[in-house]
C-alpha atoms as a PDB file:
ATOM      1  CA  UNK A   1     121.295 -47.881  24.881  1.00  0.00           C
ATOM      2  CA  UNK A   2     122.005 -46.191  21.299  1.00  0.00           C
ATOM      3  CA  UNK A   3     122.531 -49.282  19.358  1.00  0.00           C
ATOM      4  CA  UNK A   4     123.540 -46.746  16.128  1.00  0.00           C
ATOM      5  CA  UNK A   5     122.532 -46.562  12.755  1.00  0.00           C
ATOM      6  CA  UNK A   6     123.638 -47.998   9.515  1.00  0.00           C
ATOM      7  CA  UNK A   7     124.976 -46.074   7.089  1.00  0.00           C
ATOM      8  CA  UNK A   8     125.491 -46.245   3.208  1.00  0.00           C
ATOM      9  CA  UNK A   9     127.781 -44.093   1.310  1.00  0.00           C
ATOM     10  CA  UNK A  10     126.991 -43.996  -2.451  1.00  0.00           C
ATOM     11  CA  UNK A  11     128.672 -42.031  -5.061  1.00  0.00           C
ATOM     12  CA  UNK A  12     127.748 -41.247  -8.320  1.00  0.00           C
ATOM     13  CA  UNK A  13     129.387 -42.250 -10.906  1.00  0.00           C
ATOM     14  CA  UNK A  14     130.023 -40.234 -14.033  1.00  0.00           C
ATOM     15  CA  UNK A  15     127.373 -42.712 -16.138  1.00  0.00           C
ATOM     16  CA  UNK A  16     124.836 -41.385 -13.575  1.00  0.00           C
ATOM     17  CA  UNK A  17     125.130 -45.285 -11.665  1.00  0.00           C
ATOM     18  CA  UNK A  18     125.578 -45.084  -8.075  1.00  0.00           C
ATOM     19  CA  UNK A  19     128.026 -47.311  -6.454  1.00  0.00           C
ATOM     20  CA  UNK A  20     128.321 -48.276  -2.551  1.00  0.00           C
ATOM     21  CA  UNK A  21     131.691 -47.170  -1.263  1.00  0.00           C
ATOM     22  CA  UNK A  22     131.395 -47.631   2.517  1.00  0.00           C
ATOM     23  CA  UNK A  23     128.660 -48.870   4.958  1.00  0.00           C
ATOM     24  CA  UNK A  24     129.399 -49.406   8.459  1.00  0.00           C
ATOM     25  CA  UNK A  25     126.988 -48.018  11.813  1.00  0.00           C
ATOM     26  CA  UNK A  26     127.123 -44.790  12.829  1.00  0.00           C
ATOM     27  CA  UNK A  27     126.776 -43.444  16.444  1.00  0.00           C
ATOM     28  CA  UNK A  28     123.720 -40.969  17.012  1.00  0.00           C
ATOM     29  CA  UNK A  29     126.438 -38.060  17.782  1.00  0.00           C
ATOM     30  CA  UNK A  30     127.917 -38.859  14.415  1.00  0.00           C
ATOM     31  CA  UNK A  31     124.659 -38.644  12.688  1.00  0.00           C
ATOM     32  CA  UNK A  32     123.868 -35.471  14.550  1.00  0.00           C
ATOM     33  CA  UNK A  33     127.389 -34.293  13.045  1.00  0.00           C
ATOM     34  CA  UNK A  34     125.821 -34.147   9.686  1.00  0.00           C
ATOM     35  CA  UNK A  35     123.584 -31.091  10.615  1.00  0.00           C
ATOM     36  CA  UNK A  36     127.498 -29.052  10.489  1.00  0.00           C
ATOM     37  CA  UNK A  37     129.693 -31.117   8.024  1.00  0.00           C
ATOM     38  CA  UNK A  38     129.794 -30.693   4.391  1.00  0.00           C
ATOM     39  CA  UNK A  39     133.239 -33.383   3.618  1.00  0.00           C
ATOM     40  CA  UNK A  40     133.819 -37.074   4.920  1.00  0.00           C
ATOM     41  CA  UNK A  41     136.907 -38.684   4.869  1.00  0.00           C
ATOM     42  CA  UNK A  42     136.879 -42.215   3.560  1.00  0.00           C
ATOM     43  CA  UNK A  43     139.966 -43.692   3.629  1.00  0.00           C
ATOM     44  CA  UNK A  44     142.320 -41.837   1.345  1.00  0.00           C
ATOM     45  CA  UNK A  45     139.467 -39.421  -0.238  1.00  0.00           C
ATOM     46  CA  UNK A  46     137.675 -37.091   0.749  1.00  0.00           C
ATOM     47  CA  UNK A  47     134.091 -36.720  -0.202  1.00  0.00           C
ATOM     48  CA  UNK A  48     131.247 -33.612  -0.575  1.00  0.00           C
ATOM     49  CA  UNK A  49     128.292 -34.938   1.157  1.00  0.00           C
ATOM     50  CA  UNK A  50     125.160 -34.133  -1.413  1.00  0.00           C
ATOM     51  CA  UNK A  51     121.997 -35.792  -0.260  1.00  0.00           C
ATOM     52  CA  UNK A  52     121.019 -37.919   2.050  1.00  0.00           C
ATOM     53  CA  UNK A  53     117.983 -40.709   2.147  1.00  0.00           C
ATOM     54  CA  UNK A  54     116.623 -42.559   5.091  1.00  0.00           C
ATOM     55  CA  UNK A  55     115.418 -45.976   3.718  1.00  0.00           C
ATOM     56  CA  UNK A  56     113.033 -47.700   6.089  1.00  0.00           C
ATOM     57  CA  UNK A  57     112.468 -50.893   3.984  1.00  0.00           C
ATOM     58  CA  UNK A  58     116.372 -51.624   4.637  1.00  0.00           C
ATOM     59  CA  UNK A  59     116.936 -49.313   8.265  1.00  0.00           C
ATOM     60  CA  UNK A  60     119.595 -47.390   6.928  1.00  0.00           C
ATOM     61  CA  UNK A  61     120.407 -43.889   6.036  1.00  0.00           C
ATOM     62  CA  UNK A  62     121.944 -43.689   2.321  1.00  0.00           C
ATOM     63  CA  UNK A  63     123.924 -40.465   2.067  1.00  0.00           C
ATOM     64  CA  UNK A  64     125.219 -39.434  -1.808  1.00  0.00           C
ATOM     65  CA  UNK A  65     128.550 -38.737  -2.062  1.00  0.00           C
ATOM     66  CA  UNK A  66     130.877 -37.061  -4.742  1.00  0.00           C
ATOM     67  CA  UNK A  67     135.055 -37.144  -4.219  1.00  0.00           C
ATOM     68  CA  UNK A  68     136.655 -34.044  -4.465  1.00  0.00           C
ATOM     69  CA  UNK A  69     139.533 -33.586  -6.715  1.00  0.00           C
ATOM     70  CA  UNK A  70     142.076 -31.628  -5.071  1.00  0.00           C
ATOM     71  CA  UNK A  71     145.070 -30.477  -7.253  1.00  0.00           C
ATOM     72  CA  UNK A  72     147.930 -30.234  -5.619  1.00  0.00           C
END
């Protein structure tokens, strides 16, 4: 049974720090979704997927975020 996978949403913060915004355990399909998907919604923002890591020491896939500003 697919027991999922954790993952870590970072974003980088203009003084080049990263911060953790979101972790929670994805499904394989929604891992798989990040072969076609560029944006992720957290909450009220939306955010350009950059990079992504998978960290073995800690079982977790880090993915680098950045929000988008959208003017409206």
């Amino acid at each position: 049974m697919d027991q999922g996978l954790k993952v870590v949403l970072m974003q980088k913060m203009a003084d080049g720090s990263l911060q953790q915004i979101e972790e929670r355990t994805w499904s394989s399909n929604m891992v798989k979704a990040l072969d076609s998907v560029n944006y992720i919604v957290v909450g009220e923002t939306e955010y350009e997927t950059v990079e992504g890591r998978l960290n073995l020491n800690l079982d977790r896939l880090e993915l680098l975020v950045v929000p988008m500003n959208h003017s409206e």
